[in-house]
Protein backbone atom coordinates (compact mmCIF):
# COMPACT_ATOMS: atom_id res chain seq x y z
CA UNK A 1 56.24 204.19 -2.58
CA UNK A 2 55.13 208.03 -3.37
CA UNK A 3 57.30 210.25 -0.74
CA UNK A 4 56.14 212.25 1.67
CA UNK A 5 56.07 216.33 2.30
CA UNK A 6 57.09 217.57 4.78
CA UNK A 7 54.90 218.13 8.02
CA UNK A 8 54.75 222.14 7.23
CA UNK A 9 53.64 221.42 3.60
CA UNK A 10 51.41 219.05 4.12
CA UNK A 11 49.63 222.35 6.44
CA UNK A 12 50.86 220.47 9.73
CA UNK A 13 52.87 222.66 12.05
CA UNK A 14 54.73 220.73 14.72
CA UNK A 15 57.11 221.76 17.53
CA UNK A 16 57.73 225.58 15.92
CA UNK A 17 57.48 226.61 19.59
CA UNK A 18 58.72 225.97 23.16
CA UNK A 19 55.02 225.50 24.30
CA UNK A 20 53.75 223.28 21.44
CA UNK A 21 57.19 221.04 22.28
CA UNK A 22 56.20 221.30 25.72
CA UNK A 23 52.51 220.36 25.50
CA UNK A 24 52.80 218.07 22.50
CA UNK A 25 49.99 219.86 20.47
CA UNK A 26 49.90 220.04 16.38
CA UNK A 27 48.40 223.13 14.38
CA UNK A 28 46.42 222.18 11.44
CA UNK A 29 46.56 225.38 8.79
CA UNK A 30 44.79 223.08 6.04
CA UNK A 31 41.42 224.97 6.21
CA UNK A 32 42.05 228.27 5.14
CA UNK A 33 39.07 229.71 7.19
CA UNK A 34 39.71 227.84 10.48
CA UNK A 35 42.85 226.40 12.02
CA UNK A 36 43.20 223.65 14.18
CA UNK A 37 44.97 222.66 17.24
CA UNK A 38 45.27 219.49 18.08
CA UNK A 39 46.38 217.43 21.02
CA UNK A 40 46.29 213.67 21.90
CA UNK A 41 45.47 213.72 25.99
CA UNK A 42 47.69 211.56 27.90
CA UNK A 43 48.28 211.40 31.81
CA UNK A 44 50.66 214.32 31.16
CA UNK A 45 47.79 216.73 30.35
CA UNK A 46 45.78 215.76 33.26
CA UNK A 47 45.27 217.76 36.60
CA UNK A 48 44.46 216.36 40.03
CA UNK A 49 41.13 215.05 39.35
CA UNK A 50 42.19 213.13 36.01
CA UNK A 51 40.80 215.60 33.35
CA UNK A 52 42.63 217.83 31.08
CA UNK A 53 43.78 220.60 32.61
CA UNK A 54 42.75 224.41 32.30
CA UNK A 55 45.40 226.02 31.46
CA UNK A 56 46.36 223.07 28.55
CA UNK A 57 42.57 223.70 27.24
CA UNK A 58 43.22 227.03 27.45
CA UNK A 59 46.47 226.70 25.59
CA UNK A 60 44.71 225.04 22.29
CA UNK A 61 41.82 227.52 22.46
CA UNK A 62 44.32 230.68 22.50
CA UNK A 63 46.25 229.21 19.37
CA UNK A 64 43.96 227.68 17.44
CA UNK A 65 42.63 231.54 17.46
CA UNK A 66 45.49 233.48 16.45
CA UNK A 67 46.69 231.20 13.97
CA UNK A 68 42.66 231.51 12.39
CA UNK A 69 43.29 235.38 12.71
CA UNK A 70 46.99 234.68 10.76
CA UNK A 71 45.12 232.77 8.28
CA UNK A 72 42.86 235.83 7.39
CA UNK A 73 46.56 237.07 6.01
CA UNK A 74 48.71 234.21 5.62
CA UNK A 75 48.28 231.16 4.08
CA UNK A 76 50.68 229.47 6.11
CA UNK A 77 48.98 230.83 9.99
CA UNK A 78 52.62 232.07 10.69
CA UNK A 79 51.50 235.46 11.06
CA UNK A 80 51.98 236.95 14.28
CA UNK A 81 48.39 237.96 15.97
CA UNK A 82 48.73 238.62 19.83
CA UNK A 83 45.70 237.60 22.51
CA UNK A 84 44.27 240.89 23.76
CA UNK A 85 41.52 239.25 25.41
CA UNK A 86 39.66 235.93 26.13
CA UNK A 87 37.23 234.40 27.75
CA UNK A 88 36.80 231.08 28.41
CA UNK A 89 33.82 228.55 29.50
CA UNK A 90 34.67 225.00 30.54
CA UNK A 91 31.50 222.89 29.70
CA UNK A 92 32.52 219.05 29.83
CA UNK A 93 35.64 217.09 31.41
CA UNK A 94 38.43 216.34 28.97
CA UNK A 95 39.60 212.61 28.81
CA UNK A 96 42.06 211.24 27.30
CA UNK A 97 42.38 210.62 23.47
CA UNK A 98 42.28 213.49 20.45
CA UNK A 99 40.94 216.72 21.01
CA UNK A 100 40.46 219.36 18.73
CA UNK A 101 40.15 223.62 19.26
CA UNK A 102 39.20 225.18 16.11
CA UNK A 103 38.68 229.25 15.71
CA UNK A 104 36.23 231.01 13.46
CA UNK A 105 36.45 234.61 12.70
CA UNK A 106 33.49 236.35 13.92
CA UNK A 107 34.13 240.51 13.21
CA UNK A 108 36.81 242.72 13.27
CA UNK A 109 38.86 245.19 11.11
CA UNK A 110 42.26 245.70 9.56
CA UNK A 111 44.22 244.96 13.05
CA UNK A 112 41.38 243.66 15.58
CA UNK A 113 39.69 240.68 14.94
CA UNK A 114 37.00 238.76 16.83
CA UNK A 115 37.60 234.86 17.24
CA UNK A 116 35.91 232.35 18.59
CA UNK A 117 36.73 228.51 19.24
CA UNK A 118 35.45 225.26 20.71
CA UNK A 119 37.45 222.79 22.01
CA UNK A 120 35.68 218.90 21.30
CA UNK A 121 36.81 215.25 22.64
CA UNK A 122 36.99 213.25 19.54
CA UNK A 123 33.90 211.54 20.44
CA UNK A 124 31.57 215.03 19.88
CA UNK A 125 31.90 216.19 23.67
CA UNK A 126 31.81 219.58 24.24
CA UNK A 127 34.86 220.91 26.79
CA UNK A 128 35.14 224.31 26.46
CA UNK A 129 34.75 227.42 24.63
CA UNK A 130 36.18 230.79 24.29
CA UNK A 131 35.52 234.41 22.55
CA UNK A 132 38.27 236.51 22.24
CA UNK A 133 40.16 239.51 20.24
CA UNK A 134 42.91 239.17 18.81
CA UNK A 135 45.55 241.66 17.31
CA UNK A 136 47.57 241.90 14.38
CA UNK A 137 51.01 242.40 14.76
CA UNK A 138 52.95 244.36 11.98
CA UNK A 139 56.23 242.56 10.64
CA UNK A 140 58.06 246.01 11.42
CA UNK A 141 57.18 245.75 15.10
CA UNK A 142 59.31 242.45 15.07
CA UNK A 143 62.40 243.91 14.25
């Protein structure tokens, strides 16, 4: 039986922080143009009216973003990029089973870039979308 890498070499990322423990969502850095955020809805994710919630949408939108925009510099999307803006348009319900958010870099500079992403049901639906930029952060600022 041929072993197994580890989930991080493989180009999985799982449970690196609070929120993706919290939420239950896995980054995919295996593209190197456009990561992934992924999320298997359950009754957890749902809000009031049995749909994914906002803010969870929102959640896998915002990171599959800045980990595209750590990819531009990083081969492993562990770069830190920070949200400076986003907007957001919810366009279909979000039911339960996979969904996917995956950013593209649309413009930008040295420290500013533009990202977009989509967030799709695994069977092709549409739920949402966003536009956003997106800041580098220099590893000296971190200390």
């Amino acid at each position: 039986m041929p072993s197994q890498q580890p989930e991080e070499e493989a180009g999985l990322i799982r449970n690196e922080t609070g929120t993706q423990r919290l939420v239950g969502y896995v980054v995919d850095v295996r593209d190197p143009a456009h990561a992934r955020c992924y999320l298997d809805v359950t009754e957890d994710h749902l809000n009031r009216h049995g749909v994914l919630h906002g803010g969870i949408a929102v959640t896998l939108l915002d990171n599959s973003c800045g980990t595209t925009g750590s990819l531009s510099v990083d081969p492993t999307g562990k770069a830190p990029f920070l949200t400076v803006s986003m907007n957001t348009n919810f366009l279909g319900a979000g039911r339960p089973g996979r969904v996917t958010a995956t950013g593209t870099i649309k413009g930008g500079g040295r420290s500013l870039l533009f990202i977009e992403a989509e967030l799709r049901h695994e069977d092709g639906t549409l739920i949402a979308t966003t536009s956003g930029v997106f800041k580098r952060v220099p590893v000296e600022k971190l200390t």
